[in-house]
Protein backbone atom coordinates (compact mmCIF):
# COMPACT_ATOMS: atom_id res chain seq x y z
CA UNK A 1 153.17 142.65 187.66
CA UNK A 2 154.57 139.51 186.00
CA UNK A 3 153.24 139.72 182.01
CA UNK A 4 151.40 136.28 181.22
CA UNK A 5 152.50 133.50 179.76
CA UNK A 6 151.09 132.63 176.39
CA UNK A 7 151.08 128.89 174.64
CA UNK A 8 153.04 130.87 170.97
CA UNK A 9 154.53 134.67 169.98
CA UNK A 10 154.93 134.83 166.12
CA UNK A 11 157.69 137.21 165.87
CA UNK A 12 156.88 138.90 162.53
CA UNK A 13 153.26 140.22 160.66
CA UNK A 14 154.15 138.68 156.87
CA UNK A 15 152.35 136.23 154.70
CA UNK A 16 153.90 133.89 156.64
CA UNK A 17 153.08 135.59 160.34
CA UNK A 18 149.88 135.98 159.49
CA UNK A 19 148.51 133.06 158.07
CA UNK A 20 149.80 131.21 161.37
CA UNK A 21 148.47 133.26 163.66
CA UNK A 22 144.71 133.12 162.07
CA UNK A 23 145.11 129.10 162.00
CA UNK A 24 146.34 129.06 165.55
CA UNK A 25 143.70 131.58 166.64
CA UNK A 26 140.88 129.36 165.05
CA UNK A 27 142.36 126.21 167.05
CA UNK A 28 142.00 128.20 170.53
CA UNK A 29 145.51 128.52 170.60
CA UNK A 30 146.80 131.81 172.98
CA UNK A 31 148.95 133.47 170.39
CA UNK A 32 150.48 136.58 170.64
CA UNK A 33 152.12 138.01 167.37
CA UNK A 34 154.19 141.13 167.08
CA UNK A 35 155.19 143.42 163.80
CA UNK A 36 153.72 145.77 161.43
CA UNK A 37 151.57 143.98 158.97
CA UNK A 38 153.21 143.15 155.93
CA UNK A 39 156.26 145.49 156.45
CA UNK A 40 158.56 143.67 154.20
CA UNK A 41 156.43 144.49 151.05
CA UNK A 42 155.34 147.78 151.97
CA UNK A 43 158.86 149.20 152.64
CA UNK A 44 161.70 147.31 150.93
CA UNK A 45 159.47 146.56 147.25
CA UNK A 46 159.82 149.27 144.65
CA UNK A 47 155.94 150.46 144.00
CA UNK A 48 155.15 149.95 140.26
CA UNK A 49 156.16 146.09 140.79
CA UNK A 50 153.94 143.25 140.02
CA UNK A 51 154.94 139.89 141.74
CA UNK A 52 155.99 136.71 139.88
CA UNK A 53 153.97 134.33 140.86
CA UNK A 54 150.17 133.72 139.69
CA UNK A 55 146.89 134.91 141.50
CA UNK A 56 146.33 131.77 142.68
CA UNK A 57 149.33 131.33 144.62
CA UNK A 58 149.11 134.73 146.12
CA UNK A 59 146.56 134.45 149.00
CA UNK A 60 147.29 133.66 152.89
CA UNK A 61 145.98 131.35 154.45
CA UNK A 62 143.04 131.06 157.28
CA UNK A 63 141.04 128.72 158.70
CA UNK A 64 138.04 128.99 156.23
CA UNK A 65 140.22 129.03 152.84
CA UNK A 66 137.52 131.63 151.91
CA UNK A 67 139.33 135.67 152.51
CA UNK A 68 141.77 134.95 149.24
CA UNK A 69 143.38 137.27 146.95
CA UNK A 70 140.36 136.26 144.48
CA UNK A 71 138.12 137.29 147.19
CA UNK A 72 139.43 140.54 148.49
CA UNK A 73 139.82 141.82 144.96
CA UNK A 74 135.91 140.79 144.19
CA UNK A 75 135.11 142.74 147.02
CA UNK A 76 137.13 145.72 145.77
CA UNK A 77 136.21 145.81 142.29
CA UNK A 78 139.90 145.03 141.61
CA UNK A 79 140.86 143.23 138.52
CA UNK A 80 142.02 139.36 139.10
CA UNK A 81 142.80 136.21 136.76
CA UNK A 82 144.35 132.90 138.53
CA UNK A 83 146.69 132.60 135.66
CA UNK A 84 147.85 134.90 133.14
CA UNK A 85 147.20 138.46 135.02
CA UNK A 86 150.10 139.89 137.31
CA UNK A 87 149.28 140.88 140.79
CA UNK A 88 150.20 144.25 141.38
CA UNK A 89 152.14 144.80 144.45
CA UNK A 90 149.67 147.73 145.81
CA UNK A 91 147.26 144.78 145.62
CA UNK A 92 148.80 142.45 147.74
CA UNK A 93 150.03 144.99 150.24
CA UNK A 94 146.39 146.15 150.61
CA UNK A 95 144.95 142.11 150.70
CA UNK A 96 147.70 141.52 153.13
CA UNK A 97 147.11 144.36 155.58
CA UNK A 98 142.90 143.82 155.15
CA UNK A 99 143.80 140.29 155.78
CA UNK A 100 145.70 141.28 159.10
CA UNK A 101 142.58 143.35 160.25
CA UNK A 102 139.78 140.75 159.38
CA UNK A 103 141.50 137.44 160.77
CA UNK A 104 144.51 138.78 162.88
CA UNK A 105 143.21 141.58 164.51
CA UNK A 106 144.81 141.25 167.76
CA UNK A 107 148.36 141.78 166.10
CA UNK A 108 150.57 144.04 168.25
CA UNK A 109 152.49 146.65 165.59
CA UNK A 110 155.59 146.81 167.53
CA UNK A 111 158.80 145.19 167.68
CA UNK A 112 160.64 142.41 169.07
CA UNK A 113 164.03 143.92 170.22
CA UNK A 114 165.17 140.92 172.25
CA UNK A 115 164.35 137.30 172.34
CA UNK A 116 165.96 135.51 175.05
CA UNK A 117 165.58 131.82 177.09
CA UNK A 118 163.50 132.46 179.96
CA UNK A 119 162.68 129.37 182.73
CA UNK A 120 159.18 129.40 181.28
CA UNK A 121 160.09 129.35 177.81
CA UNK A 122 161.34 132.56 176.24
CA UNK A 123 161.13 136.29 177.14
CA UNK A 124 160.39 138.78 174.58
CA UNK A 125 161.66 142.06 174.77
CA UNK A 126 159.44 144.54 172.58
CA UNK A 127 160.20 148.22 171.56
CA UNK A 128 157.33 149.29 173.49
CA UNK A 129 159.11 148.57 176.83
CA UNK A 130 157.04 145.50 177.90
CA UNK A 131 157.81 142.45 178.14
CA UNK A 132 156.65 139.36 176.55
CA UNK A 133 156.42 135.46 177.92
CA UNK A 134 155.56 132.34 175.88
CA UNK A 135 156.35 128.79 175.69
CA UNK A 136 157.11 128.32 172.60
CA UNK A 137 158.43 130.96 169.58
CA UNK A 138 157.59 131.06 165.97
CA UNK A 139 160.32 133.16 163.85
CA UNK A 140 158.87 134.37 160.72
CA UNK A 141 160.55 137.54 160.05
CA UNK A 142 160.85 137.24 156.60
CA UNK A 143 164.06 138.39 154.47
CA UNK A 144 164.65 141.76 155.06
CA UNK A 145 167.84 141.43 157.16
CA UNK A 146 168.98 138.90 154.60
CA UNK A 147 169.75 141.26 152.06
CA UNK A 148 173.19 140.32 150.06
CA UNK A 149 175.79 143.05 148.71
CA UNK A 150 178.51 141.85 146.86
CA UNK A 151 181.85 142.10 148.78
CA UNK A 152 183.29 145.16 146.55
CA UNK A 153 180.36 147.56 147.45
CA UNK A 154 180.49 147.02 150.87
CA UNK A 155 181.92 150.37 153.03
CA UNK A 156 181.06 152.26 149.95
CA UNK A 157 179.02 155.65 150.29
CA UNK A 158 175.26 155.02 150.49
CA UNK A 159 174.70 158.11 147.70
CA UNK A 160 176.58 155.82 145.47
CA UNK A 161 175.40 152.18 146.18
CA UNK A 162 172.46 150.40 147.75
CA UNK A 163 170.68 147.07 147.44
CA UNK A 164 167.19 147.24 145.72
CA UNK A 165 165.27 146.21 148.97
CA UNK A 166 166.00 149.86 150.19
CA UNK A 167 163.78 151.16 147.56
CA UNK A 168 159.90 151.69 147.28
CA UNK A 169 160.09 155.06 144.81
CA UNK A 170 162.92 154.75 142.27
CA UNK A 171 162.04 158.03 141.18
CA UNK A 172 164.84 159.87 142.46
CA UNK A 173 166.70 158.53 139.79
CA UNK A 174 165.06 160.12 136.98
CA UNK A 175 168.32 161.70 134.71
CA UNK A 176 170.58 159.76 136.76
CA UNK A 177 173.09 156.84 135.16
CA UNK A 178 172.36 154.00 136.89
CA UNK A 179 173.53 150.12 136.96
CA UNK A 180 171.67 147.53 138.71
CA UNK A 181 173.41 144.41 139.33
CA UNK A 182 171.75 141.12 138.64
CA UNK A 183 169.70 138.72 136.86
CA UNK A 184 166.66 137.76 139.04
CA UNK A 185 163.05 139.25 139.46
CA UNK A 186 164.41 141.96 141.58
CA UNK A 187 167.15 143.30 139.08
CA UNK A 188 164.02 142.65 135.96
CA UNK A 189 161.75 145.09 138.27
CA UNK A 190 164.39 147.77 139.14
CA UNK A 191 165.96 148.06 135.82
CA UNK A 192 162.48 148.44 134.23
CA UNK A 193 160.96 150.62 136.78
CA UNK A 194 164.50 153.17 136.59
CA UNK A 195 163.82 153.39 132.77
CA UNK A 196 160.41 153.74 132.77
CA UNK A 197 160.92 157.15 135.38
CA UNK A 198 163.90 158.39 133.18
CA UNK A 199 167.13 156.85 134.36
CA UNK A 200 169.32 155.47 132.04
CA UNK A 201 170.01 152.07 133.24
CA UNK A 202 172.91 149.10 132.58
CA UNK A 203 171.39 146.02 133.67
CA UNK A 204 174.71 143.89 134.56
CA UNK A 205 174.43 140.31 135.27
CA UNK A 206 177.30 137.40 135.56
CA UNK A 207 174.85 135.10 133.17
CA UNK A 208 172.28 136.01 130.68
CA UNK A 209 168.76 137.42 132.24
CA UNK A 210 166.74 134.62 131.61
CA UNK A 211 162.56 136.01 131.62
CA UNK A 212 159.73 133.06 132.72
CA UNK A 213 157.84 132.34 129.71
CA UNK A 214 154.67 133.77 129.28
CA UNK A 215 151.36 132.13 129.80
CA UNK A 216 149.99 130.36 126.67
CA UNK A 217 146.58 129.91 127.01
CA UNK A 218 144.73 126.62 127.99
CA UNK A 219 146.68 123.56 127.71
CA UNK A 220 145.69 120.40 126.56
CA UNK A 221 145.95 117.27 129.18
CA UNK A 222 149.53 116.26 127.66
CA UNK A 223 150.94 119.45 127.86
CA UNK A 224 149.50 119.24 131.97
CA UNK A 225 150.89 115.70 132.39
CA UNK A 226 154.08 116.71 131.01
CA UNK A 227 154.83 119.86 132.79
CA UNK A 228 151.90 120.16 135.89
CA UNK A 229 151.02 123.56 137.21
CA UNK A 230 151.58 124.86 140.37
CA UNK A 231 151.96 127.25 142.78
CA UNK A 232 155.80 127.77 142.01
CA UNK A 233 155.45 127.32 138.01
CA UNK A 234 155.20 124.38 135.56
CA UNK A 235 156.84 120.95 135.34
CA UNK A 236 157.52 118.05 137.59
CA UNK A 237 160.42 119.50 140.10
CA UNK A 238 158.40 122.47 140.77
CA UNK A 239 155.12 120.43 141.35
CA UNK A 240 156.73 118.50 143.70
CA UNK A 241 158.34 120.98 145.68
CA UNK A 242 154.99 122.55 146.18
CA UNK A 243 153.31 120.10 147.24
CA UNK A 244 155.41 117.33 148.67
CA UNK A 245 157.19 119.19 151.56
CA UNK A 246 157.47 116.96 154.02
CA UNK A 247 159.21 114.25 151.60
CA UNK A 248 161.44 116.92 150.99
CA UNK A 249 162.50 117.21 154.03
CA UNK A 250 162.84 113.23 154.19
CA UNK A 251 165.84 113.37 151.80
CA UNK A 252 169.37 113.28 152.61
CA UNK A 253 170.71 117.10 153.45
CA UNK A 254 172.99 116.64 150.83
CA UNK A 255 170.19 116.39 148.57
CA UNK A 256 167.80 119.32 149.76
CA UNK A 257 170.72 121.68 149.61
CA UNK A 258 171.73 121.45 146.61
CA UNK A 259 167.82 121.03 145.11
CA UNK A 260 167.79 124.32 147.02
CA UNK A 261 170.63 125.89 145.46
CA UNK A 262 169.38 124.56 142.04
CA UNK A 263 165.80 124.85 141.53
CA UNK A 264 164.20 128.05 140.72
CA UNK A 265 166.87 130.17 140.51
CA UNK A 266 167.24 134.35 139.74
CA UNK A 267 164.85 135.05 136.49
CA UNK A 268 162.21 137.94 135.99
CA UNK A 269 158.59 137.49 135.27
CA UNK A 270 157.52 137.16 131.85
CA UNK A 271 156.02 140.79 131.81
CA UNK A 272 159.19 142.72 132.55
CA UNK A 273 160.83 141.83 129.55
CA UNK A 274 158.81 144.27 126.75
CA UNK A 275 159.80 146.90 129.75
CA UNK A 276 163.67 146.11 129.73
CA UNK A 277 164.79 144.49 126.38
CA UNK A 278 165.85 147.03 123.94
CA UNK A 279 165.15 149.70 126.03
CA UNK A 280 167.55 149.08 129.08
CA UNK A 281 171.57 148.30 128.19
CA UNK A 282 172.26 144.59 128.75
CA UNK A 283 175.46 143.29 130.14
CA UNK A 284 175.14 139.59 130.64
CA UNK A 285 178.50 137.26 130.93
CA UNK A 286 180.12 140.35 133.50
CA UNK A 287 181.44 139.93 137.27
CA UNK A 288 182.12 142.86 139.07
CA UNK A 289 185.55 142.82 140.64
CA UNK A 290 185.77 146.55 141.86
CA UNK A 291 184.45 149.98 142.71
CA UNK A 292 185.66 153.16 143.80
CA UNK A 293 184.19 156.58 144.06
CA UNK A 294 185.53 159.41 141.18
CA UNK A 295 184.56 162.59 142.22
CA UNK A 296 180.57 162.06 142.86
CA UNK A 297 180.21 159.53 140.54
CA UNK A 298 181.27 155.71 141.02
CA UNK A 299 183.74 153.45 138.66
CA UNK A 300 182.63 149.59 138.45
CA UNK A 301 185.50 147.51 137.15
CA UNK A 302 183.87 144.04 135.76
CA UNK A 303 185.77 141.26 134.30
CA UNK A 304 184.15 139.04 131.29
CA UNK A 305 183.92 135.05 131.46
CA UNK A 306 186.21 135.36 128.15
CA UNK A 307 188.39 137.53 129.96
CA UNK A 308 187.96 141.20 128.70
CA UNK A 309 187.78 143.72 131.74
CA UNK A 310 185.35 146.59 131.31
CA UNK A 311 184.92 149.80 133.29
CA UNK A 312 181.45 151.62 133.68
CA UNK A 313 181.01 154.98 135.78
CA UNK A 314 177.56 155.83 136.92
CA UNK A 315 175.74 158.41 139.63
CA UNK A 316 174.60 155.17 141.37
CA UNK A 317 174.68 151.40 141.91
CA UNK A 318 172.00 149.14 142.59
CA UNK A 319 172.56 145.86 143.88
CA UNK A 320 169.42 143.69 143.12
CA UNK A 321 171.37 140.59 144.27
CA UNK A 322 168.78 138.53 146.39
CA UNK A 323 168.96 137.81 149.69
CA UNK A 324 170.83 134.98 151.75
CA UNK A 325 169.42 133.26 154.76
CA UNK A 326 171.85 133.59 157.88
CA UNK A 327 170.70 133.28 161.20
CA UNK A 328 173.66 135.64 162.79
CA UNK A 329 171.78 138.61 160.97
CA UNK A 330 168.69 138.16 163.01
CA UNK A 331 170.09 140.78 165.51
CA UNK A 332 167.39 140.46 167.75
CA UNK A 333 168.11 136.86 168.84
CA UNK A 334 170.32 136.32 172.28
CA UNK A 335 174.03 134.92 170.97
CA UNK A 336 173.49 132.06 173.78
CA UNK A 337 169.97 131.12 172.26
CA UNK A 338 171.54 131.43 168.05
CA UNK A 339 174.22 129.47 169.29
CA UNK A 340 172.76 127.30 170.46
CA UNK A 341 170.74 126.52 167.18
CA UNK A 342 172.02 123.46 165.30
CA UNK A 343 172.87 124.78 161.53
CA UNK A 344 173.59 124.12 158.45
CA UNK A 345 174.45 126.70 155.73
CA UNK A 346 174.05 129.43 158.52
CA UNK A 347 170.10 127.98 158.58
CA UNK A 348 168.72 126.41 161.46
CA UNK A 349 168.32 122.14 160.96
CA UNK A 350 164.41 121.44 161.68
CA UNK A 351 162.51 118.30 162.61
CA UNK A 352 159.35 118.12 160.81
CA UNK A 353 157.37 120.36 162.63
CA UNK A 354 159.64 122.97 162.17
CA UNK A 355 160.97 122.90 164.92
CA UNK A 356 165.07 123.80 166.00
CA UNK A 357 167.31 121.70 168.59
CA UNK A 358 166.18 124.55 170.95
CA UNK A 359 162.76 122.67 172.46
CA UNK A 360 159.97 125.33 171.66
CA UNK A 361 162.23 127.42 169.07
CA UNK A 362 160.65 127.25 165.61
CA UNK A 363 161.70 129.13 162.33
CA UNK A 364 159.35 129.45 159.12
CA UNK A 365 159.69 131.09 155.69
CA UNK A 366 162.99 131.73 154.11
CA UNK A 367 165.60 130.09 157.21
CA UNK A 368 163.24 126.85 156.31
CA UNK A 369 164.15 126.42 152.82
CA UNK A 370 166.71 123.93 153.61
CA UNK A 371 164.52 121.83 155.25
CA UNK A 372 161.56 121.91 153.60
CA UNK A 373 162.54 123.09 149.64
CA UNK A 374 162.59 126.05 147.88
CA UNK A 375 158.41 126.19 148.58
CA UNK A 376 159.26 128.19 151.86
CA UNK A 377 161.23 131.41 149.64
CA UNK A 378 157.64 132.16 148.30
CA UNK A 379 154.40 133.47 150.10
CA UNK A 380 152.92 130.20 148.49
CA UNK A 381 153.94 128.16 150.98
CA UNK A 382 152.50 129.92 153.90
CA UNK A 383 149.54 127.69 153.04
CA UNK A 384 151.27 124.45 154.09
CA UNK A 385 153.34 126.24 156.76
CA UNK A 386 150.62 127.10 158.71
CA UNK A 387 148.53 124.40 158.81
CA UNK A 388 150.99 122.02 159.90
CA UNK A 389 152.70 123.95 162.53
CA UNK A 390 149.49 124.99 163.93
CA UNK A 391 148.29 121.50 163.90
CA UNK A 392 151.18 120.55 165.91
CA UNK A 393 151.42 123.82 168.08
CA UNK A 394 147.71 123.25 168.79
């Protein structure tokens, strides 16, 4: 039997997944969407974590703009502020998955092991065996397979290093030496959550760990005219970027990459840093240069930016250094069909519909951010992602 064709498949079941399919779904749109819900946050987020960004920018996105995180956690007799109370990341995992099962329901939890040209658009080849047909592909896998270790950890022993997406229970740590490497939400998190269960942690960062400041209170219409809220934090840059995508994507390349580069770069949330200063050792100003195992411990050589070198031997490293956005690590896409992607930075160059030089081949979340602004590295922006594209899809 030859499988049907369908009008979009959303390869991937995030924020981002999600709110697409429900807005396609409510436009009559035959969408087909494969993954497990919310994966990404579920297995590669260290439980105990509470996101960065506010209440109010941590919803998805339907058709209604009624099933919010405000809503869910009403329902639930969960606590919830807009501003000014963090979202626990058991919270969102649970929103996100009772999202999936109220306005995606039709998700298929399996996998996408193949994706392919096909002469009526593009075959799908899923870890169940079947095989999937549609005209046109959404890729919103999110950033697992983005993850970034720094070049002298690589081929070292997993006992000894790892990247802080492999972790949702740092408790294996407990009366363990550990050093996490890096200055961004991630590295705030993992250091705090290691010390908290009883590891004795070096957080170890090339530039001082710089925490978001915390909420104030109300502010008066000055202080709002001078530095605007939104969904990505205060002031002008960050307004616009949330809410002027599209003229974003107007400006030169030149521009958008380095905005992109620039704006909003690696700091924790504002309530990590009671958890980590004083209580976790700081090592800002340090660049690791290398690493070898001694006996079943590992030695970390780091050099200074005034030029003192520094050795540190621990039971483990953690490598909380981000993720970066390369479309060779999607391993699932054909080499004809990723070569055939125009790129830039190793991201895909999109029109503005997001769509690639591959007719029908469209990428969302993180592999957008150079095309649209830093909006698309946060679950915020699957608001605007997904009602566009499924205005033009539909």
């Amino acid at each position: 039997m030859h499988p049907t064709v369908v009008d979009v498949a959303i390869v991937g079941a995030g924020p981002y997944g999600l709110s697409l399919a429900a807005h396609l779904a409510g436009r009559g749109v035959k969408v087909r969407i494969f993954g497990r819900p919310m994966r990404f946050w579920r297995e590669h987020m260290p439980r105990g974590m509470l996101l960065k960004s506010d209440g109010f920018a941590s919803s998805l996105s339907e058709p209604t703009g009624h099933y919010t995180l405000k809503t869910w956690c009403a329902e639930n007799g969960e606590p919830y502020a807009d501003m000014g109370l963090p979202v626990t990341l058991e919270q969102f995992c649970a929103y996100g998955q009772a999202f999936q099962r109220r306005c995606v329901p039709f998700l298929e939890p399996t996998e996408v092991q193949h994706l392919s040209r096909h002469p009526q658009g593009f075959a799908l080849s899923l870890s169940s065996g079947d095989i999937a047909l549609a005209r046109r592909v959404v890729v919103a896998t999110g950033i697992a397979p983005f993850a970034y270790l720094p070049e002298p950890l690589q081929g070292l022993p997993t006992h000894l290093v790892s990247h802080s997406g492999q972790h949702t229970d740092l408790s294996r740590f407990a009366g363990q030496e550990v050093a996490v490497l890096g200055s961004g939400a991630s590295a705030g998190d993992t250091a705090a959550l290691l010390q908290d269960g009883g590891a004795r942690t070096h957080l170890i960062s090339r530039r001082p760990v710089r925490f978001h400041n915390p909420p104030n209170g109300p502010r008066s219409l000055w202080q709002r005219l001078r530095q605007p809220d939104s969904g990505l934090g205060p002031g002008w840059k960050s307004y616009l970027c949330a809410y002027a995508p599209r003229v974003f994507h107007a400006m030169p390349q030149s521009l958008r990459l380095r905005a992109v580069a620039r704006h909003l770069g690696p700091a924790p949330g504002w309530f990590v840093r009671d958890k980590v200063v004083g209580k976790v050792t700081l090592k800002p100003g340090f660049t690791l240069q290398s690493a070898e195992p001694e006996g079943d411990r590992l030695r970390l050589h780091f050099r200074h930016t005034q030029g003192q070198t520094h050795d540190l031997v621990v039971d483990h490293v953690i490598a909380a250094t981000g993720y970066r956005a390369n479309l060779a690590r999607l391993a699932y896409l054909d080499p004809e069909l990723r070569d055939a992607v125009r790129q830039v930075h190793h991201t895909p160059v999109l029109d503005r519909h997001f769509q690639s030089s591959v007719p029908g081949l469209y990428f969302v979340g993180a592999l957008a951010a150079n095309s649209f602004g830093p909006l698309l590295r946060f679950a915020y922006g699957a608001d605007f992602t997904a009602k566009h594209l499924a205005r033009h899809l539909g």
